[in-house]
C-alpha atoms as a PDB file:
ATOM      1  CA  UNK A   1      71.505 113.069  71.001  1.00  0.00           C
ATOM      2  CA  UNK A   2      73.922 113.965  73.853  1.00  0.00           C
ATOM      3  CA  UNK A   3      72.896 115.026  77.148  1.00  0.00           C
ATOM      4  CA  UNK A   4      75.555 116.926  79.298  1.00  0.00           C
ATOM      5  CA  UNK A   5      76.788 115.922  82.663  1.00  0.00           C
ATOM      6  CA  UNK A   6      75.606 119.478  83.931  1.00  0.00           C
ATOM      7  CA  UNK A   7      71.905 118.996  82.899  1.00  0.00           C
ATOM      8  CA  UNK A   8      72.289 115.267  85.001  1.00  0.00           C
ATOM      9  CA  UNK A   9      73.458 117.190  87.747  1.00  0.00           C
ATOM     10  CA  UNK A  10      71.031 120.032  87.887  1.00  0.00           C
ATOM     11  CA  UNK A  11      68.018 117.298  87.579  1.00  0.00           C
ATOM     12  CA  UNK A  12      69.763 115.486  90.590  1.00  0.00           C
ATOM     13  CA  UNK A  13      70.106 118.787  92.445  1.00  0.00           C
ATOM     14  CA  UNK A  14      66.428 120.180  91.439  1.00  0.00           C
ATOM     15  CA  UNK A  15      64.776 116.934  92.880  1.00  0.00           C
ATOM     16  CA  UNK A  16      66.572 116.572  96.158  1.00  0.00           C
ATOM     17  CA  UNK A  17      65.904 119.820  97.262  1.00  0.00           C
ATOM     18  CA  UNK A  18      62.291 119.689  96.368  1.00  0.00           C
ATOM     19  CA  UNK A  19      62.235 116.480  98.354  1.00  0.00           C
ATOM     20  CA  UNK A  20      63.935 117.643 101.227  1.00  0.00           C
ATOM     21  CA  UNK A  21      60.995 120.092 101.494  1.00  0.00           C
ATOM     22  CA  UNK A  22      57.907 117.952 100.786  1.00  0.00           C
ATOM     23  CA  UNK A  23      58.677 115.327 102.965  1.00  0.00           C
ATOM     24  CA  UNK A  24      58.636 116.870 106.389  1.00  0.00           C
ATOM     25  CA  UNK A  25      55.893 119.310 105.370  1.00  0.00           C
ATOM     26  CA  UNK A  26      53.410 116.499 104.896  1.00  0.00           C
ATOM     27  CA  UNK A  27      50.301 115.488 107.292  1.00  0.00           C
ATOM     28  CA  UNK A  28      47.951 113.146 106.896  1.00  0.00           C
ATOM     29  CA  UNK A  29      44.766 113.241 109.665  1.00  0.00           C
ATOM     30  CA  UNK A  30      41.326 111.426 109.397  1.00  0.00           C
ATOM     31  CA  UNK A  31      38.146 112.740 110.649  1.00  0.00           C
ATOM     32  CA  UNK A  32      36.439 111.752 113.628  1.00  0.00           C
ATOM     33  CA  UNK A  33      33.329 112.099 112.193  1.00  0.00           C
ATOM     34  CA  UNK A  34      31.717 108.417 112.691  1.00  0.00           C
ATOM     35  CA  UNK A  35      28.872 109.155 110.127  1.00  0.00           C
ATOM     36  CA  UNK A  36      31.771 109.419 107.808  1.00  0.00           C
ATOM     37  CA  UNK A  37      33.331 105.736 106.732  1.00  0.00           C
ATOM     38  CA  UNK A  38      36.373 106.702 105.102  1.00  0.00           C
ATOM     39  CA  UNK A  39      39.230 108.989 106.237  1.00  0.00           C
ATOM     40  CA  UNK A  40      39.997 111.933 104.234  1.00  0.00           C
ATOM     41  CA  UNK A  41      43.661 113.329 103.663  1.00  0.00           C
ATOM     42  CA  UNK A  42      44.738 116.815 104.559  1.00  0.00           C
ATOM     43  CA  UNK A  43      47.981 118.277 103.959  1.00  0.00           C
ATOM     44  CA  UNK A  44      48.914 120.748 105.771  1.00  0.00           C
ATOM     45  CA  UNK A  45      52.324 122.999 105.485  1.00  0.00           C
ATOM     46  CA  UNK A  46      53.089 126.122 107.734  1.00  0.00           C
ATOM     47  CA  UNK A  47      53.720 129.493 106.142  1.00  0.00           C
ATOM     48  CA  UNK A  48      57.103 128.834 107.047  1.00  0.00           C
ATOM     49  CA  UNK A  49      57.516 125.775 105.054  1.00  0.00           C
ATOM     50  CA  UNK A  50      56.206 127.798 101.685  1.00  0.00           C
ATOM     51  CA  UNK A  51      58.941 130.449 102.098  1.00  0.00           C
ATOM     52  CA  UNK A  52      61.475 127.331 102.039  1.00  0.00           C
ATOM     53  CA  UNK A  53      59.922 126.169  99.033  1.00  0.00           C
ATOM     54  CA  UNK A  54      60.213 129.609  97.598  1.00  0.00           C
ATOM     55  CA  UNK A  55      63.999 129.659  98.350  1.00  0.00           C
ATOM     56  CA  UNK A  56      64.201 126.247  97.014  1.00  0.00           C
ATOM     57  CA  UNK A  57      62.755 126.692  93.559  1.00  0.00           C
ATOM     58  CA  UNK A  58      64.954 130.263  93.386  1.00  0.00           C
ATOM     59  CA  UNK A  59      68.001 128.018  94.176  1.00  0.00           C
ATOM     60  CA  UNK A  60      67.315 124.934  91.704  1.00  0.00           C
ATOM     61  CA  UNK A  61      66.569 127.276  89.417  1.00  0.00           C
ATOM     62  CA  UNK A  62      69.742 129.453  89.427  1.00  0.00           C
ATOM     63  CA  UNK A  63      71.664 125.984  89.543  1.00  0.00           C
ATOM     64  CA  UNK A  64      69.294 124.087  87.172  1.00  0.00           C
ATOM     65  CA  UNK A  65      67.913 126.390  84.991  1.00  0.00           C
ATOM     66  CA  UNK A  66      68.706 125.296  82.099  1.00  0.00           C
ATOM     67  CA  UNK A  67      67.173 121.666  83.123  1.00  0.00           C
ATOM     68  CA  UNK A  68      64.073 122.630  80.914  1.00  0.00           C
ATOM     69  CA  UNK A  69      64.863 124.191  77.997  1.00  0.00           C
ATOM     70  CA  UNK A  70      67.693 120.889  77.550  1.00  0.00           C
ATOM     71  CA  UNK A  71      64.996 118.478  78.006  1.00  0.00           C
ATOM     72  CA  UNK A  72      62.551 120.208  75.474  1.00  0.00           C
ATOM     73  CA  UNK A  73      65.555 120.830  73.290  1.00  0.00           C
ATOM     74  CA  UNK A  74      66.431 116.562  73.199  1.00  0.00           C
ATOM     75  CA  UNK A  75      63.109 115.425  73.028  1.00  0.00           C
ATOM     76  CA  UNK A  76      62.394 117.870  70.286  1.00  0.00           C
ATOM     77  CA  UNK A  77      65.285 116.744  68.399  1.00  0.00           C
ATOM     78  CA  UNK A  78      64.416 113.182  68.600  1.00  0.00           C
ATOM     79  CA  UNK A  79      61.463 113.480  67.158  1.00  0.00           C
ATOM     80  CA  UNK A  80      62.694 115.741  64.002  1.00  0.00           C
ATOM     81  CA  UNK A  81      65.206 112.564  63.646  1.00  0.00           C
ATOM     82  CA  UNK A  82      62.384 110.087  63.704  1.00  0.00           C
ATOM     83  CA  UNK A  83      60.039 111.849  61.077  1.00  0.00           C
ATOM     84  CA  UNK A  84      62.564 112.762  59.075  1.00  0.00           C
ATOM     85  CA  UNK A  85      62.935 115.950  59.585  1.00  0.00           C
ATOM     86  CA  UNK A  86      66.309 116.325  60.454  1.00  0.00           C
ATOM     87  CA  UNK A  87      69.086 116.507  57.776  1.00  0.00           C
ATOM     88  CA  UNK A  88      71.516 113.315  58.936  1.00  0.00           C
ATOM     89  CA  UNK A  89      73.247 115.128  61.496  1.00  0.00           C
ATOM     90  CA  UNK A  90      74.773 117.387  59.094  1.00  0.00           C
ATOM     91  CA  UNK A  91      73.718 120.539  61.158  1.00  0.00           C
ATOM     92  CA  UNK A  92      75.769 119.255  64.091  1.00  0.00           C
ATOM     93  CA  UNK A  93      79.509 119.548  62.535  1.00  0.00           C
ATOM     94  CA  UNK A  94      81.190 122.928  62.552  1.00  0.00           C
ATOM     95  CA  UNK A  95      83.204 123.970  59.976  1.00  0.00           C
ATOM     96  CA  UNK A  96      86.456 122.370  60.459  1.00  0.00           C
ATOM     97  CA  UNK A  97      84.589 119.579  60.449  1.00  0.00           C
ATOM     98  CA  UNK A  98      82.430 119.837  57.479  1.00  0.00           C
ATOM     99  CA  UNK A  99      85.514 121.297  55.519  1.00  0.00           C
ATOM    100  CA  UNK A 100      87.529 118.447  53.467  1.00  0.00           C
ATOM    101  CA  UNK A 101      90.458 119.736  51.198  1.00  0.00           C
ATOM    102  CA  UNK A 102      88.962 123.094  50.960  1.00  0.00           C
ATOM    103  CA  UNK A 103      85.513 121.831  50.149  1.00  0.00           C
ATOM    104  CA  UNK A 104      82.273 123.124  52.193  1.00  0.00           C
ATOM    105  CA  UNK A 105      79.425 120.587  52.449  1.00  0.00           C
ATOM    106  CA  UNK A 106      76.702 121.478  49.558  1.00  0.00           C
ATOM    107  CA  UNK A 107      73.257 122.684  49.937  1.00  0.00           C
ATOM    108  CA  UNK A 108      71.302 119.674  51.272  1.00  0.00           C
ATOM    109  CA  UNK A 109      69.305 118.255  48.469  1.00  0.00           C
ATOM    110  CA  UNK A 110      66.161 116.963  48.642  1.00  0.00           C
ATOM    111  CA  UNK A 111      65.031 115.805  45.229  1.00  0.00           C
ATOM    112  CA  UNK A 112      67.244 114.895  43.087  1.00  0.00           C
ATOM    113  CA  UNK A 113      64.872 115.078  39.777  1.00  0.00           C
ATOM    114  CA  UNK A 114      65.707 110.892  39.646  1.00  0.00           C
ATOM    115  CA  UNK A 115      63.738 108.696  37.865  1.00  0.00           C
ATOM    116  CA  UNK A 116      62.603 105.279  38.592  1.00  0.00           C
ATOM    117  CA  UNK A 117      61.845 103.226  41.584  1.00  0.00           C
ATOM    118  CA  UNK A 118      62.458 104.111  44.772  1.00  0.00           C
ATOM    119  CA  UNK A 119      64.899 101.840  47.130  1.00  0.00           C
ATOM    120  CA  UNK A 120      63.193  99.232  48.505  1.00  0.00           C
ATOM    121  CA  UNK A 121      62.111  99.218  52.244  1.00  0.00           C
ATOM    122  CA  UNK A 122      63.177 102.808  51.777  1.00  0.00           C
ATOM    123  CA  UNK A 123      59.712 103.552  54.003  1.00  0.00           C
ATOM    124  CA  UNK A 124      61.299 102.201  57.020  1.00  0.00           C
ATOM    125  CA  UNK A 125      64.573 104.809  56.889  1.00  0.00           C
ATOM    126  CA  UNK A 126      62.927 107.517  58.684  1.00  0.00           C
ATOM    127  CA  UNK A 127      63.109 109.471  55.599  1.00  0.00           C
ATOM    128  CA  UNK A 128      61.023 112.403  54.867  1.00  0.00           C
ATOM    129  CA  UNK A 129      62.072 112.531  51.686  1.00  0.00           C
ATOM    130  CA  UNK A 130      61.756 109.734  48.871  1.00  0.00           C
ATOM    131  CA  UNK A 131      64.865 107.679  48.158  1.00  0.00           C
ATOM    132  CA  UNK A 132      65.342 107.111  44.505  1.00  0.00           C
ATOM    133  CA  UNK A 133      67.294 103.616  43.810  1.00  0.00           C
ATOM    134  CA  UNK A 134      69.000 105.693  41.225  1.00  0.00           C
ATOM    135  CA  UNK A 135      70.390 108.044  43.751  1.00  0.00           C
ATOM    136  CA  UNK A 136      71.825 105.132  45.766  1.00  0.00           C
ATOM    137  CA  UNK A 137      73.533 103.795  42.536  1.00  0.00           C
ATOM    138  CA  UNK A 138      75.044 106.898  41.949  1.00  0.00           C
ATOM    139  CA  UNK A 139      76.395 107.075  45.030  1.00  0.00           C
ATOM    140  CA  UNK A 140      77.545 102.854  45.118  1.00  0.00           C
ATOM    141  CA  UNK A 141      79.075 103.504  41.530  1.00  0.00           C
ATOM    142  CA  UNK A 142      81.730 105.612  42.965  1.00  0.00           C
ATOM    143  CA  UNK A 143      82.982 102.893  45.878  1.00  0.00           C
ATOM    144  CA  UNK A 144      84.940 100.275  45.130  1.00  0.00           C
ATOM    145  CA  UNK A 145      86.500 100.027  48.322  1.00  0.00           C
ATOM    146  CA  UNK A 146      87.177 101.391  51.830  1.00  0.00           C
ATOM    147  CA  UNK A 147      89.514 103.982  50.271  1.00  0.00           C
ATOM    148  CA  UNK A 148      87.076 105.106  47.502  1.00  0.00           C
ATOM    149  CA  UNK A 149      85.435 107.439  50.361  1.00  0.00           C
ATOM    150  CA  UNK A 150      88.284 109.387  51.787  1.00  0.00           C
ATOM    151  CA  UNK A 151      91.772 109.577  52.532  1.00  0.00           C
ATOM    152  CA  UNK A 152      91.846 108.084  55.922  1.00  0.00           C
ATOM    153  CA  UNK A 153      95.052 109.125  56.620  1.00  0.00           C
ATOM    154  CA  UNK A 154      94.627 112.659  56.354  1.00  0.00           C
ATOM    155  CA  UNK A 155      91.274 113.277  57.753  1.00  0.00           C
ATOM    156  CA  UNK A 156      91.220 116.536  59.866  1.00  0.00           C
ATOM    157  CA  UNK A 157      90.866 113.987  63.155  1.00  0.00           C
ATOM    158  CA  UNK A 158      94.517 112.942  62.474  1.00  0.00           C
ATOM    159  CA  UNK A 159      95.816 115.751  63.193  1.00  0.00           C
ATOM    160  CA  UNK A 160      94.714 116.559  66.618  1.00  0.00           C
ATOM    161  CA  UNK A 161      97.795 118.023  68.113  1.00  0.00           C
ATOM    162  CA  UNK A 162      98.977 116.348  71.505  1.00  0.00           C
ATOM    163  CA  UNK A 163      97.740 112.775  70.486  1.00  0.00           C
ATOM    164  CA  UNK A 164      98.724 110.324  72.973  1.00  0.00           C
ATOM    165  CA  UNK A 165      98.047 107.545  70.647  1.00  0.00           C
ATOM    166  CA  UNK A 166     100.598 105.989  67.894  1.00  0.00           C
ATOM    167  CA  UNK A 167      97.165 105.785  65.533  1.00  0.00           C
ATOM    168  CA  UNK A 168      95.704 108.298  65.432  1.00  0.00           C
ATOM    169  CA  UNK A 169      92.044 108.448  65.185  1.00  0.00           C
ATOM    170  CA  UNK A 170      90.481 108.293  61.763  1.00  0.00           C
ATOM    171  CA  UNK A 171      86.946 109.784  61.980  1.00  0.00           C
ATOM    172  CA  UNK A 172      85.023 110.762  58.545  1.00  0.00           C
ATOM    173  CA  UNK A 173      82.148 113.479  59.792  1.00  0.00           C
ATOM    174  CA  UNK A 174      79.034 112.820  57.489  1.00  0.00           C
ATOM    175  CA  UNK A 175      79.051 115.546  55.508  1.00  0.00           C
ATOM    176  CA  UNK A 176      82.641 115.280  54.194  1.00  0.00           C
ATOM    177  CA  UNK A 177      81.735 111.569  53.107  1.00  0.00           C
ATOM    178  CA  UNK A 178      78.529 113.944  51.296  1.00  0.00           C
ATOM    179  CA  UNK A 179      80.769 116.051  49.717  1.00  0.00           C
ATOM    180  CA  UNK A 180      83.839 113.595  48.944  1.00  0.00           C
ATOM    181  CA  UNK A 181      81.252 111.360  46.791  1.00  0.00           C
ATOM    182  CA  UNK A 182      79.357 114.267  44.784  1.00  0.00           C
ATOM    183  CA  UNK A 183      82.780 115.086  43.836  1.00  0.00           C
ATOM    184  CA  UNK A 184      84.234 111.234  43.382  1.00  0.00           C
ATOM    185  CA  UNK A 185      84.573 109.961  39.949  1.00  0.00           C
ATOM    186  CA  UNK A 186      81.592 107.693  38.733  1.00  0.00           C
ATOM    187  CA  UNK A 187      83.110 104.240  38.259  1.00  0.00           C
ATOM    188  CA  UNK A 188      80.438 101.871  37.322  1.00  0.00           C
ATOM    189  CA  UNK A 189      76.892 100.850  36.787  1.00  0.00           C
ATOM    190  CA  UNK A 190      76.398  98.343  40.060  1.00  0.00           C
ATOM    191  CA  UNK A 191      75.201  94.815  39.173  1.00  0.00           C
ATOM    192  CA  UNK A 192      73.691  92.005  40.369  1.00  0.00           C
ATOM    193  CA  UNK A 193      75.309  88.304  40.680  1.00  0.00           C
ATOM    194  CA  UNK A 194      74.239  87.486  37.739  1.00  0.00           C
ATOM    195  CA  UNK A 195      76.013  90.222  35.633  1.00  0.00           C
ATOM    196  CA  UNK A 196      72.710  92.616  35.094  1.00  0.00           C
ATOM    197  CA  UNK A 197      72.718  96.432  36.202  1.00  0.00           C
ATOM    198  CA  UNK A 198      70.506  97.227  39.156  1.00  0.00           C
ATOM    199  CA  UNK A 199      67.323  98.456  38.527  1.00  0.00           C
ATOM    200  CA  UNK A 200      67.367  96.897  34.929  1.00  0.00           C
ATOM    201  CA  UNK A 201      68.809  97.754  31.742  1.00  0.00           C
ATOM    202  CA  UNK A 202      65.799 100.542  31.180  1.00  0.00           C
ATOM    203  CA  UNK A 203      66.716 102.150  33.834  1.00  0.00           C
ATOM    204  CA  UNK A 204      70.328 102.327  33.732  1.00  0.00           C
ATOM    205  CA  UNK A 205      69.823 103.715  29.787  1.00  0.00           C
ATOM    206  CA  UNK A 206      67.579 106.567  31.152  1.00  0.00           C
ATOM    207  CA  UNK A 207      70.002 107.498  33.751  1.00  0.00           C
ATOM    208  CA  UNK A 208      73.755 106.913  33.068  1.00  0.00           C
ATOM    209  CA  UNK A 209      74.507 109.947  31.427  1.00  0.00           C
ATOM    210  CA  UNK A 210      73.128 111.960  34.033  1.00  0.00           C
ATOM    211  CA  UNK A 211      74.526 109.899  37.498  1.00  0.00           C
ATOM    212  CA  UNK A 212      77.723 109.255  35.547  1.00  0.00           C
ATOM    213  CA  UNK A 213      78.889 113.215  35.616  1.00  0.00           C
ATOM    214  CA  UNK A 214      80.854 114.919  38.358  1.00  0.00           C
ATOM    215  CA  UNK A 215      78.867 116.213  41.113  1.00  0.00           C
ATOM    216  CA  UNK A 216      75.412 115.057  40.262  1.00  0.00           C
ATOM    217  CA  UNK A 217      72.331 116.147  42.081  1.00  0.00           C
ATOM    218  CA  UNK A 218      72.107 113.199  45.011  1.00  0.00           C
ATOM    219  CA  UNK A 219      69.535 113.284  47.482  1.00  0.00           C
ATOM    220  CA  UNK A 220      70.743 113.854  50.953  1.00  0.00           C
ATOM    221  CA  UNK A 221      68.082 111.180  51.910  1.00  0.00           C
ATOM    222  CA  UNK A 222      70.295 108.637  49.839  1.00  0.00           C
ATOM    223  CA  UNK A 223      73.619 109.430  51.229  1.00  0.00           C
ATOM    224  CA  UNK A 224      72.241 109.349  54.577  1.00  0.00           C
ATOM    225  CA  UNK A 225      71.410 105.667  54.265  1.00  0.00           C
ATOM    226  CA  UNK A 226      74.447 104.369  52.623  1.00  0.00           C
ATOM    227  CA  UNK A 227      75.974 106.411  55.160  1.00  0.00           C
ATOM    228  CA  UNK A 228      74.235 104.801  57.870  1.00  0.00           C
ATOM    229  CA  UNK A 229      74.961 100.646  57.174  1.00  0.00           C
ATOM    230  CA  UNK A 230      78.315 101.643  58.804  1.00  0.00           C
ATOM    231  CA  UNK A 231      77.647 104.163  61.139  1.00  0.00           C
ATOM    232  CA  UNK A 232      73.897 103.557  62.664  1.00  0.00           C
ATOM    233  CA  UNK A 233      72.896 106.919  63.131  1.00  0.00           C
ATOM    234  CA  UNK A 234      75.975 108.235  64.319  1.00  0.00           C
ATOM    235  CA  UNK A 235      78.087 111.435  62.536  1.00  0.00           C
ATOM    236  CA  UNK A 236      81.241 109.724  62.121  1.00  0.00           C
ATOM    237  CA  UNK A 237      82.339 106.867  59.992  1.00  0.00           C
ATOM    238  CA  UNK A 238      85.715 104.665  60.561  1.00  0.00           C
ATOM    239  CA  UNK A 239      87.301 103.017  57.940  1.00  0.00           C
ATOM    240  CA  UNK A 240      86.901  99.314  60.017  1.00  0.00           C
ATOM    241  CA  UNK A 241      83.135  99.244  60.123  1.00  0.00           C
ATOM    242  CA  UNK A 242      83.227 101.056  56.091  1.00  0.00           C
ATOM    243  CA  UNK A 243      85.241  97.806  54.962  1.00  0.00           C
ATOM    244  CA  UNK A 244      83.387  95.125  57.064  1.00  0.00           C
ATOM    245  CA  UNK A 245      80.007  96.931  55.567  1.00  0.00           C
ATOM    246  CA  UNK A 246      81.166  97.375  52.148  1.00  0.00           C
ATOM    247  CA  UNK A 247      82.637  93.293  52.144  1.00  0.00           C
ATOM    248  CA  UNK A 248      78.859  92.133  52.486  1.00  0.00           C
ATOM    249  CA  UNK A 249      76.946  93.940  50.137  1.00  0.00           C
ATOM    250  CA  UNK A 250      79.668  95.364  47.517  1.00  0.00           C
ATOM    251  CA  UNK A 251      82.575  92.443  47.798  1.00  0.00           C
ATOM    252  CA  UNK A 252      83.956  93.040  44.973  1.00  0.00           C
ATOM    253  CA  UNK A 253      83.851  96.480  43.922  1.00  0.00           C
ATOM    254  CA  UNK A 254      81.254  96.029  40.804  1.00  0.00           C
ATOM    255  CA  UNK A 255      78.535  93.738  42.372  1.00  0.00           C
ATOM    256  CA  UNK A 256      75.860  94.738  44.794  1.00  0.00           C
ATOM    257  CA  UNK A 257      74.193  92.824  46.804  1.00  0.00           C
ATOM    258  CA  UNK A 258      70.836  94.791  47.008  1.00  0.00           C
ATOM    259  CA  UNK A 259      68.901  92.848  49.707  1.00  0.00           C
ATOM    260  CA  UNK A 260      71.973  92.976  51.757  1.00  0.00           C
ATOM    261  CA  UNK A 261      72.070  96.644  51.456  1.00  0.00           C
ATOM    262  CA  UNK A 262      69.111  97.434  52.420  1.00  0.00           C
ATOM    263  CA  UNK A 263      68.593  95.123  55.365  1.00  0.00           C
ATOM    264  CA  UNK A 264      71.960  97.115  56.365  1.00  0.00           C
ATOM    265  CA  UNK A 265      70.426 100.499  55.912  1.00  0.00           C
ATOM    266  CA  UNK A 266      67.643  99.313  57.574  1.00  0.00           C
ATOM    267  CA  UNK A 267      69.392  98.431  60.348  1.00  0.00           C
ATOM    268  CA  UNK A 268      71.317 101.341  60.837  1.00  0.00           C
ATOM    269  CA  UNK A 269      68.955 103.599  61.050  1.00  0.00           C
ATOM    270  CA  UNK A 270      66.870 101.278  63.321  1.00  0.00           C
ATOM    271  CA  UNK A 271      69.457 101.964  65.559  1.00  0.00           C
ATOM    272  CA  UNK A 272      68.343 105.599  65.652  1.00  0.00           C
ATOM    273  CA  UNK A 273      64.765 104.068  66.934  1.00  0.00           C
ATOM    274  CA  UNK A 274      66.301 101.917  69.663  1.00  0.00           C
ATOM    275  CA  UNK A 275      68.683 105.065  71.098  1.00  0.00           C
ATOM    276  CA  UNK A 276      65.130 106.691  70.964  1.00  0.00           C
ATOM    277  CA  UNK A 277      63.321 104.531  73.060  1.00  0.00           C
ATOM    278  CA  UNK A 278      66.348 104.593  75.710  1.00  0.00           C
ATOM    279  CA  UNK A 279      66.342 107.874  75.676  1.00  0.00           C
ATOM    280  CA  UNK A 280      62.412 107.873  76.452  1.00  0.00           C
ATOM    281  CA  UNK A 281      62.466 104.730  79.183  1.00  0.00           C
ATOM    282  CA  UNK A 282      65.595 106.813  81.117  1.00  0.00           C
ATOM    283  CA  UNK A 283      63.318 109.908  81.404  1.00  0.00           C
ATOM    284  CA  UNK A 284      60.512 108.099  82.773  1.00  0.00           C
ATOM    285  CA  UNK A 285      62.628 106.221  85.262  1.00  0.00           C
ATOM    286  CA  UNK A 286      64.451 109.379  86.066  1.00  0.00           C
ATOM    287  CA  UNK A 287      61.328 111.329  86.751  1.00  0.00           C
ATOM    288  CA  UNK A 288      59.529 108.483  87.607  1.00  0.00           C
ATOM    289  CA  UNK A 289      62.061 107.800  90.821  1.00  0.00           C
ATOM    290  CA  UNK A 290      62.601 111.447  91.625  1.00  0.00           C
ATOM    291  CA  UNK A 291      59.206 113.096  91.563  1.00  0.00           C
ATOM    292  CA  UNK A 292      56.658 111.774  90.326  1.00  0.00           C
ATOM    293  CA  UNK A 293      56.588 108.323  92.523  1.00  0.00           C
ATOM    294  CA  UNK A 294      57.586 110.244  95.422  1.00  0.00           C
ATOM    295  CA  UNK A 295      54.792 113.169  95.171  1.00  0.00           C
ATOM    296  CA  UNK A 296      52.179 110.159  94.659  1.00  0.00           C
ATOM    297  CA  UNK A 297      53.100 108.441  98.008  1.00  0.00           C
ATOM    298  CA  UNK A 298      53.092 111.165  99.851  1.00  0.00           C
ATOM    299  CA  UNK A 299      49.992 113.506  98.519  1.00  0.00           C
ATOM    300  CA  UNK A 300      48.285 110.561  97.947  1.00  0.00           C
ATOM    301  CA  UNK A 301      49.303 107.380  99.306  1.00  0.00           C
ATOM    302  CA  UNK A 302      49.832 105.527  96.223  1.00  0.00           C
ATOM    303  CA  UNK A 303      52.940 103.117  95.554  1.00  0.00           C
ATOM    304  CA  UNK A 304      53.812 103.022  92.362  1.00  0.00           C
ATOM    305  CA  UNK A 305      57.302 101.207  93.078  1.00  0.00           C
ATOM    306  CA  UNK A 306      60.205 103.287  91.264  1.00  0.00           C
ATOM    307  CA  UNK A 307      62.383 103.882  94.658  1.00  0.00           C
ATOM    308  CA  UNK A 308      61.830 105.012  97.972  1.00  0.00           C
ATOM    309  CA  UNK A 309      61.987 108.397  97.956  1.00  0.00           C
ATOM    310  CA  UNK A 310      58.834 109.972  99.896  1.00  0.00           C
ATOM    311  CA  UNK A 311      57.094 108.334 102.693  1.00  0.00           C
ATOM    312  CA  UNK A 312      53.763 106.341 102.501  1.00  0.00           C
ATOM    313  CA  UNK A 313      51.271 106.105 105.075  1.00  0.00           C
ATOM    314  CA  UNK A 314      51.504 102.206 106.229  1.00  0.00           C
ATOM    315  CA  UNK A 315      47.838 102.059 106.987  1.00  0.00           C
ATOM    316  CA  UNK A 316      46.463 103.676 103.789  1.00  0.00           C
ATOM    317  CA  UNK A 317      49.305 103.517 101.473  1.00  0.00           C
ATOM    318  CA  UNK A 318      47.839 101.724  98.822  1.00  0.00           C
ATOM    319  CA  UNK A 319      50.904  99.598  96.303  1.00  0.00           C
ATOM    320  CA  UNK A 320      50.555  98.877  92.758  1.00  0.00           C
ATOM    321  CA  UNK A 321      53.952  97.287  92.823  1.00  0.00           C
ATOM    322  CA  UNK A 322      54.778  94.080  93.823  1.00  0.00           C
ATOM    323  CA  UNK A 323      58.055  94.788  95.023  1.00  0.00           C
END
């Protein structure tokens, strides 16, 4: 989830000018009234003052107007990722980027008619979507190394034009690594250290025949989290983090290490779940500082800490913040 520079700025604009007219619009007087043992707060602002604010909203909103609508759009986003709802990022490539060799990115698939168990820990992926373990053997059998994925080299990214760099960047979108394995040849049943197919000999019986053709029906779900041990969430692999992924749970080219594979899914799409909760604690510190603290202190003489914007009454400001 990126958020652009001009929605930063428009926030930044928005709030100072609503600031600028709150804070000298705002009264506070008591009663004189001696049956009466507390003070009450009025605020008072002049007609004057609501014509500013009128010009100030019409001015935040034809710079900031989009402020909304962005914010809504991110937060609704995030939470498609989170349940699953969202199909790996695939949506946010174009076409150049999605295209590899002539190939478009297939249909996204989310049943692959596999049988068997599903991939273990698979419930912690995000995924709305079950994850066969037969899909993710389908998709290991066809890597045996770094190379088995794409053709670095020639990856639309390297050939930018006007590179200032001697490498050039080598960046695999996720739907090309989708496409380049449904079309990849099948290899090998994975298997275990001890020489026995994952998922058991049953299983692998049941199933070759089917994986084991070109472009078999793999779940998107699957390719996402193979996908994501190397990238974390993001919509571009490298081939540095592929290798250094690939050396601890497929060292060899025909053993998996299972456990290590999925504490590396795991991981990487825990990832997703940490950017998440960033994303969530730099709103409320955002909003926090610029209007809702202020508005608090001075409508209603509460401290809440976040800043110092807006002005608190010294003798009834009332702090829940210790600093």
């Amino acid at each position: 989830m990126r958020i652009k520079a001009s929605t930063i700025i428009a926030t930044a604009f928005l709030a100072s000018n609503a600031l600028a007219f709150i804070a000298p619009t705002t009264r506070h007087a008591t009663t004189s009234n001696p049956n009466i043992g507390t003070s009450s707060r009025l605020h008072i602002a002049s007609p004057g003052a609501y014509t500013e604010l009128a010009k100030t909203v019409v001015m935040g909103l034809a710079f900031g107007g989009g402020l909304i609508p962005a914010t809504i759009g991110g937060n609704k986003a995030m939470m498609q990722t989170l349940t699953g709802k969202r199909k790996g990022g695939d949506n946010m490539a174009d076409a150049s980027e999605r295209n590899l060799n002539g190939k478009m990115v297939s249909d996204y698939v989310e049943d692959s008619g596999a049988s068997g168990d599903e991939l273990p820990k698979s419930n912690l992926l995000f995924s709305k979507e079950k994850i066969p373990l037969v899909d993710v053997i389908a998709i290991i059998g066809r890597i045996d190394s770094v190379n088995s994925i794409a053709d670095w080299k020639n990856l639309p990214s390297t050939k930018v034009p006007n590179l200032e760099t001697a490498v050039p960047p080598m960046w695999l979108p996720r739907g090309a690594f989708k496409t380049n394995i449904r079309n990849a040849k099948f290899l090998d049943w994975p298997v275990d250290a001890n020489g026995e197919p994952i998922g058991g000999a049953d299983l692998k019986k049941a199933e070759m025949n089917r994986i084991k053709k070109k472009g078999p029906a793999i779940g998107d779900a699957a390719l996402d989290a193979v996908f994501d041990t190397w990238a974390g969430g993001a919509s571009i692999a490298t081939p540095d983090k592929v290798e250094k992924q690939l050396s601890k749970w497929r060292p060899n080219g025909k053993d998996l290490d299972l456990g290590a594979f999925v504490n590396a899914a795991v991981f990487g799409r825990s990832l997703i779940g940490l950017g998440a909760f960033t994303f969530i604690l730099i709103q409320l510190v955002a909003y926090g500082t610029l209007f809702i603290a202020p508005v608090l202190r001075i409508f209603f003489d509460i401290d809440i800490g976040f800043g110092k914007l807006g002005d608190c009454d010294p003798n009834l400001c009332v702090h829940y913040w210790p600093f």
